[in-house]
Structure formats: structure tokens, C-alpha cells
N, C-alpha and C. Protein backbone atom coordinates (compact mmCIF):
# COMPACT_ATOMS: atom_id res chain seq x y z
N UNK A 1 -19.32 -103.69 74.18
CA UNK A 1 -18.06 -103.53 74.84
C UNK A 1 -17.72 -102.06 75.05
N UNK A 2 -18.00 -101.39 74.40
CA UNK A 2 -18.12 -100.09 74.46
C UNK A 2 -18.28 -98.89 75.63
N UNK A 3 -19.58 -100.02 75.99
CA UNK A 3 -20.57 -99.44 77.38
C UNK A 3 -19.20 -99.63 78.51
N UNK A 4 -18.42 -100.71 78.81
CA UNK A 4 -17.31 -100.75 79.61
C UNK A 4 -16.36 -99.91 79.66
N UNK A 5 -16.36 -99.65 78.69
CA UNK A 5 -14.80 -98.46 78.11
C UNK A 5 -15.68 -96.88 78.90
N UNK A 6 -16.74 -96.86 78.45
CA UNK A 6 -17.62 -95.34 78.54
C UNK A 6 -18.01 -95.39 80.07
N UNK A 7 -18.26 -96.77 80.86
CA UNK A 7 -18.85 -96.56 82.34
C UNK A 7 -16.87 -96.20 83.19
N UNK A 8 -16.13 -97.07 82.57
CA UNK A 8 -14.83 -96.62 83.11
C UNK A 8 -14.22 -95.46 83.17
N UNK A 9 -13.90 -94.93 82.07
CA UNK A 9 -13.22 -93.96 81.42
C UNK A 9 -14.17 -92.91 81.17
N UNK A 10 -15.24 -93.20 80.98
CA UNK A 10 -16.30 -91.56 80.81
C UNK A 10 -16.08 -91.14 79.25
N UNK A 11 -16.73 -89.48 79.69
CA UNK A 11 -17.14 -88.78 78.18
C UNK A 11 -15.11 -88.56 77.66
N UNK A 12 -14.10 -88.87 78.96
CA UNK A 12 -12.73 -88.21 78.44
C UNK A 12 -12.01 -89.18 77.87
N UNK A 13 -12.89 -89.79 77.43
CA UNK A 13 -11.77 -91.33 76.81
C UNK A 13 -11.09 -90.86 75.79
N UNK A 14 -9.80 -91.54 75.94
CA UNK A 14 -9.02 -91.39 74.54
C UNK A 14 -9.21 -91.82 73.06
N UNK A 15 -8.98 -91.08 71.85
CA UNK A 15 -9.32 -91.04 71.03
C UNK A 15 -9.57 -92.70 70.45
N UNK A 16 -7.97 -93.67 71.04
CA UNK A 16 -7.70 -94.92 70.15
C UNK A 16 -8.45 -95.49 70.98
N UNK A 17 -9.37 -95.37 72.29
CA UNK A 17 -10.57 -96.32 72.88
C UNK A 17 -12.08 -95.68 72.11
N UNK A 18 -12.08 -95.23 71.69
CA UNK A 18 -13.39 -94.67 71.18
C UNK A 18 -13.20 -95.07 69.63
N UNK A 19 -11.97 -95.05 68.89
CA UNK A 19 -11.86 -96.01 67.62
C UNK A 19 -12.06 -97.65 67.03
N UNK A 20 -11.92 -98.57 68.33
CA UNK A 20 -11.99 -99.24 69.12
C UNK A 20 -13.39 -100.09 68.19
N UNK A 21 -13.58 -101.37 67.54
CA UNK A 21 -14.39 -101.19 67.21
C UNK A 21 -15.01 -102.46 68.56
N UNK A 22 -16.36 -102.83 68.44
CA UNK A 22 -16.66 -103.97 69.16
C UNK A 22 -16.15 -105.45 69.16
N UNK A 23 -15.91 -105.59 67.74
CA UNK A 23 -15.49 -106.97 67.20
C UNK A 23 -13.91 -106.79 67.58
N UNK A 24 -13.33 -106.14 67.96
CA UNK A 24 -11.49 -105.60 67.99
C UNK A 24 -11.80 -106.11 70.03
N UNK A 25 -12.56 -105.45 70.47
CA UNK A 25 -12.30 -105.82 72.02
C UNK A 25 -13.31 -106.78 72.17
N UNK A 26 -13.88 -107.58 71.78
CA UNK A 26 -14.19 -108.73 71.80
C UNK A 26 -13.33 -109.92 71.86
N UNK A 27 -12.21 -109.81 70.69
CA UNK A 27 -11.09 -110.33 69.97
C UNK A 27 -10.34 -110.32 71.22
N UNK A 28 -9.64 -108.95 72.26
CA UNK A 28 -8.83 -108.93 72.96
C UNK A 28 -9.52 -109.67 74.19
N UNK A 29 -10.57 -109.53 74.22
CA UNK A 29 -11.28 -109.70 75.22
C UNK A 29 -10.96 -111.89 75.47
N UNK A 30 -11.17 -112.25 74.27
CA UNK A 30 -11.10 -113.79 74.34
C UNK A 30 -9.77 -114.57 73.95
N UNK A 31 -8.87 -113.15 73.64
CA UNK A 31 -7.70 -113.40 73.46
C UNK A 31 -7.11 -113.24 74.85
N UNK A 32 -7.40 -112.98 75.81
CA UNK A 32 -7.11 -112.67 77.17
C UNK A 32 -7.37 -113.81 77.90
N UNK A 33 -8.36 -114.39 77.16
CA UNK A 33 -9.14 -115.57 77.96
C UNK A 33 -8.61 -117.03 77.70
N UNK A 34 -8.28 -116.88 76.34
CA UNK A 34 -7.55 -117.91 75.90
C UNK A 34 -6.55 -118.11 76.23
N UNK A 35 -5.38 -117.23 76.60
CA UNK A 35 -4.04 -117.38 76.96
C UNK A 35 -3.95 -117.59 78.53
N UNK A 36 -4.93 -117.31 79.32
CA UNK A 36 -4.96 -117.65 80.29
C UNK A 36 -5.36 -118.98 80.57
N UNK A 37 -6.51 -119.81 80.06
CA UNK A 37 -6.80 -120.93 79.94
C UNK A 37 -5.76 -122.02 79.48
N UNK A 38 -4.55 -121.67 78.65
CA UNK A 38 -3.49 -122.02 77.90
C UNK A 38 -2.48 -122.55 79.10
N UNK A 39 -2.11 -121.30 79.83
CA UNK A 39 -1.14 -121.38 80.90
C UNK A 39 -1.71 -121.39 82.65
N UNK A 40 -3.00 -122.14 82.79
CA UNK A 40 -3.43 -121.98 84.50
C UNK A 40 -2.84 -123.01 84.84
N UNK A 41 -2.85 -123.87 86.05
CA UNK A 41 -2.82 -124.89 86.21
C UNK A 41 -3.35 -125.90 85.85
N UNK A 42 -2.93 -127.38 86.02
CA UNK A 42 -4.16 -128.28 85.31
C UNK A 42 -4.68 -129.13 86.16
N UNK A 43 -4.34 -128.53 87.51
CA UNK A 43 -5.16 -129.29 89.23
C UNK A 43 -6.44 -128.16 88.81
N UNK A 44 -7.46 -129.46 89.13
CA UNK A 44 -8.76 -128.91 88.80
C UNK A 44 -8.94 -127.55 89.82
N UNK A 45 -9.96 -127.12 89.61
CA UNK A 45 -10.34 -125.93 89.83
C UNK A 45 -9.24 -124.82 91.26
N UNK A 46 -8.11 -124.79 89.92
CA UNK A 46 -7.16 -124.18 90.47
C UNK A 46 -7.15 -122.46 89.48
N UNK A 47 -6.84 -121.71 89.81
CA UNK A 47 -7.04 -120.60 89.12
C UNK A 47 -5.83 -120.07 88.90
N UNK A 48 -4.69 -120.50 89.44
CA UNK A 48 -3.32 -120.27 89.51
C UNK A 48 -2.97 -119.86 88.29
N UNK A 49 -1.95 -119.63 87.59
CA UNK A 49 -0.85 -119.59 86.44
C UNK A 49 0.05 -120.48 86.67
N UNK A 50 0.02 -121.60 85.96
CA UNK A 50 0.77 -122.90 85.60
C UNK A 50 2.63 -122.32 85.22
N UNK A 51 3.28 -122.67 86.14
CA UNK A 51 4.83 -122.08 85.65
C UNK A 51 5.61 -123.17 85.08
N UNK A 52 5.76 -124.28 86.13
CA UNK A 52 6.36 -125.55 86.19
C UNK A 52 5.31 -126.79 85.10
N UNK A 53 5.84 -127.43 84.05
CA UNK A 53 5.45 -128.46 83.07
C UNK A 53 5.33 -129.49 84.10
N UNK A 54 4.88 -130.28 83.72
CA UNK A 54 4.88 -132.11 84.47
C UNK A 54 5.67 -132.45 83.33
N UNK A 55 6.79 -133.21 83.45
CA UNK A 55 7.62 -134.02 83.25
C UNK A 55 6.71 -134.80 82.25
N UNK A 56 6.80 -135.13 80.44
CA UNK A 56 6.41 -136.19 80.23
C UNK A 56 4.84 -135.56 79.40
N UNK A 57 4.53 -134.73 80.07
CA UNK A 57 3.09 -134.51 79.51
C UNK A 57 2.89 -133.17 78.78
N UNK A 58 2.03 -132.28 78.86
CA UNK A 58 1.66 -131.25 78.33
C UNK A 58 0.79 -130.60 79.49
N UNK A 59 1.26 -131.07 81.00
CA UNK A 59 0.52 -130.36 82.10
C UNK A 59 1.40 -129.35 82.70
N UNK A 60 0.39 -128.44 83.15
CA UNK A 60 1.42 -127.48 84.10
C UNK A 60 0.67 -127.53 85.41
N UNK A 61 1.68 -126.83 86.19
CA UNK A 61 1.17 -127.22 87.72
C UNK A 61 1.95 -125.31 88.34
N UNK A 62 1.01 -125.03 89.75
CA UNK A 62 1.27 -123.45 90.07
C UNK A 62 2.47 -123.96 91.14
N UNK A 63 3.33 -123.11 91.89
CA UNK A 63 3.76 -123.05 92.76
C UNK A 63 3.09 -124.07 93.93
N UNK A 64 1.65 -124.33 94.17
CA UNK A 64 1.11 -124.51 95.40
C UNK A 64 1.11 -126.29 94.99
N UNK A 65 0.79 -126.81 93.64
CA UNK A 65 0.92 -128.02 93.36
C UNK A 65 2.33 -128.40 92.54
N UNK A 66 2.73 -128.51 93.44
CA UNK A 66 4.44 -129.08 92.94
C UNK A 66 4.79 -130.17 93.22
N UNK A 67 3.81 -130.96 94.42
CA UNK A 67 4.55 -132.28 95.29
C UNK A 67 4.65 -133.01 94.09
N UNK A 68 5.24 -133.85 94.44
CA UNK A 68 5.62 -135.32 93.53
C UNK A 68 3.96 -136.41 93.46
N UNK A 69 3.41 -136.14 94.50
CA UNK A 69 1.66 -136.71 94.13
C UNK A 69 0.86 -136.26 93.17
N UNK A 70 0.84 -135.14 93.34
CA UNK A 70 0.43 -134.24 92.65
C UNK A 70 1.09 -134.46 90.66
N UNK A 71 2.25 -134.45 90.75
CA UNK A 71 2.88 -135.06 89.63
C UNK A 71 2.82 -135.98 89.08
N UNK A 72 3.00 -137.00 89.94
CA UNK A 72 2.70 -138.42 89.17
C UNK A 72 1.29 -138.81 88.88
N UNK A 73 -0.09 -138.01 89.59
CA UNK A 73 -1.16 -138.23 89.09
C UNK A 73 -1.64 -137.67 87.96
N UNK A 74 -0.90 -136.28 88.07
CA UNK A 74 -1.01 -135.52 86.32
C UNK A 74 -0.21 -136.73 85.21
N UNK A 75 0.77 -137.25 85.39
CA UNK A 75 1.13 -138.12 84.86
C UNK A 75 0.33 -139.41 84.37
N UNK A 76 0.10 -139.78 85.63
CA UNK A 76 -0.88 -141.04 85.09
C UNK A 76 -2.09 -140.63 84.23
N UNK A 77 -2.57 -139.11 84.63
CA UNK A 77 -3.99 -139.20 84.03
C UNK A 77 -3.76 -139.16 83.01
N UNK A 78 -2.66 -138.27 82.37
CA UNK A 78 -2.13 -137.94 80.84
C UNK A 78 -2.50 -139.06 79.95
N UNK A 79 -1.35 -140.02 80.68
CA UNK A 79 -1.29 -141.40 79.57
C UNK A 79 -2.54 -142.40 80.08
N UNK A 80 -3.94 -141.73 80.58
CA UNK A 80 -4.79 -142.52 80.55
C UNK A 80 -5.96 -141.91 79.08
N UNK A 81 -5.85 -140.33 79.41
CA UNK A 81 -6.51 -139.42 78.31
C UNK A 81 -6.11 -140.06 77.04
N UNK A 82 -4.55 -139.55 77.26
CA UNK A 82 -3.99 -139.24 75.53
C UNK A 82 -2.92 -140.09 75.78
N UNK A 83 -3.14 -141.17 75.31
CA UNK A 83 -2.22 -142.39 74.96
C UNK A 83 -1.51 -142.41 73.58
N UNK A 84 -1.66 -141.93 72.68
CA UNK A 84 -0.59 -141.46 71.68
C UNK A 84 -0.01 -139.67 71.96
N UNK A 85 -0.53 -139.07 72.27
CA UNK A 85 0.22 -137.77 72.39
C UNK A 85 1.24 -138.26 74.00
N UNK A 86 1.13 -139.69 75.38
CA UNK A 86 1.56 -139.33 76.08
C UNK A 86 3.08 -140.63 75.58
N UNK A 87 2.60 -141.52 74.50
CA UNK A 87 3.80 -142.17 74.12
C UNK A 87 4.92 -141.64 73.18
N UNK A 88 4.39 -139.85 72.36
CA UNK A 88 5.25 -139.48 71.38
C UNK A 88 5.98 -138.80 72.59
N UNK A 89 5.24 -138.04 73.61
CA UNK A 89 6.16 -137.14 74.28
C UNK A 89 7.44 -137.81 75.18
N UNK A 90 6.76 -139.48 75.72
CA UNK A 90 7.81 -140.27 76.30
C UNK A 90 9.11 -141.08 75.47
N UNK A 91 8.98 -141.11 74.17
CA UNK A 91 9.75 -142.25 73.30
C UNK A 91 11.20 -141.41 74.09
N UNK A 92 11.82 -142.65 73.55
CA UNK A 92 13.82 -142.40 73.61
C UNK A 92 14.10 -141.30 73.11
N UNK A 93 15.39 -140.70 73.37
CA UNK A 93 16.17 -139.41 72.46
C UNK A 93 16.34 -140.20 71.33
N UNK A 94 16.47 -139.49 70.24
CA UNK A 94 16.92 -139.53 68.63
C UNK A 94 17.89 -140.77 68.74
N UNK A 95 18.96 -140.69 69.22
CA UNK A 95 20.23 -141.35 69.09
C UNK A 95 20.15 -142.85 69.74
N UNK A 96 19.23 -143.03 70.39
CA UNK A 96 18.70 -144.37 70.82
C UNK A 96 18.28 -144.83 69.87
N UNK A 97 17.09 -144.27 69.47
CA UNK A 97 15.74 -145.03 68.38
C UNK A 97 16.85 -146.10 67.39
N UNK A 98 17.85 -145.72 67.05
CA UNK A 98 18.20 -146.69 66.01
C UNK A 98 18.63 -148.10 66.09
């Protein structure tokens, strides 16, 4: 990781990139990757940043997939995947259940 920092930045890199160990920007490196994977969209091979939740599930959807088709199929697929994570997220409010 190193070699990236040194082909970018050169022999004038700053001191705290040259302290920098490999295993530290590795770390940022998949920590970058992970949080992005966390929040994209969940229309397949969409590359977007997911803003808007689907109603009901644990999906997000970008600006460009917002229709209501688009929604209710993230929906259906949910509670076809994950049929206990898509019946805890649907149950009644508190004050019903009793």
C-alpha cells in the first residue's frame, strides 16, 4: 500500500503517510469498502448510494430507483429471503401486541 502513497505523493510525502503502517491502510482501505457496500443500493448492479429505506425491510434504493415497482419487488424479495428478519420488522406497534 505504500507503493500508492509513494507513486502519488512522491519522495515529499508527509510525515503521518510515511508512518502509515500497511496493515493501518489496508484496514482503511476495506473500511472504505465496507461502508460503501453497507449503504449502495440494493437494485442489482446499481453502484448508486442507497438514501431512501424500502418500507418494511432492510433495503435501500438511490434516487433513480424510487418507483413503487421497484419497491414492492424489494419488498417481496425480502420476505421471500428472510422470512423471520421480514416478519420481526413487519409485526404491530408495541401497544397493539397486547
Amino acid at each position: 500500500m505504500h507503493v500508492i502513497f509513494e507513486f502519488f505523493l512522491g519522495p515529499d510525502q508527509p510525515i503521518w503517510v510515511s508512518d502509515l503502517s500497511n496493515l493501518t491502510v489496508f484496514g482503511l482501505f476495506v473500511s472504505a469498502v465496507g461502508l460503501y457496500k453497507r449503504f449502495n443500493c440494493s437494485e442489482k448492479r446499481c453502484r448508486r448510494i442507497g438514501h431512501l429505506k424500502v418500507e418494511g425491510t432492510t433495503f435501500r434504493t438511490c434516487h433513480h430507483h424510487t418507483t413503487q415497482e421497484v419497491h414492492e419487488r424489494l419488498y417481496k424479495m425480502h420476505s421471500e429471503q428472510y422470512p423471520e428478519q421480514h416478519a420481526w420488522l413487519n409485526r404491530p406497534p408495541a401497544e397493539t401486541r397486547r
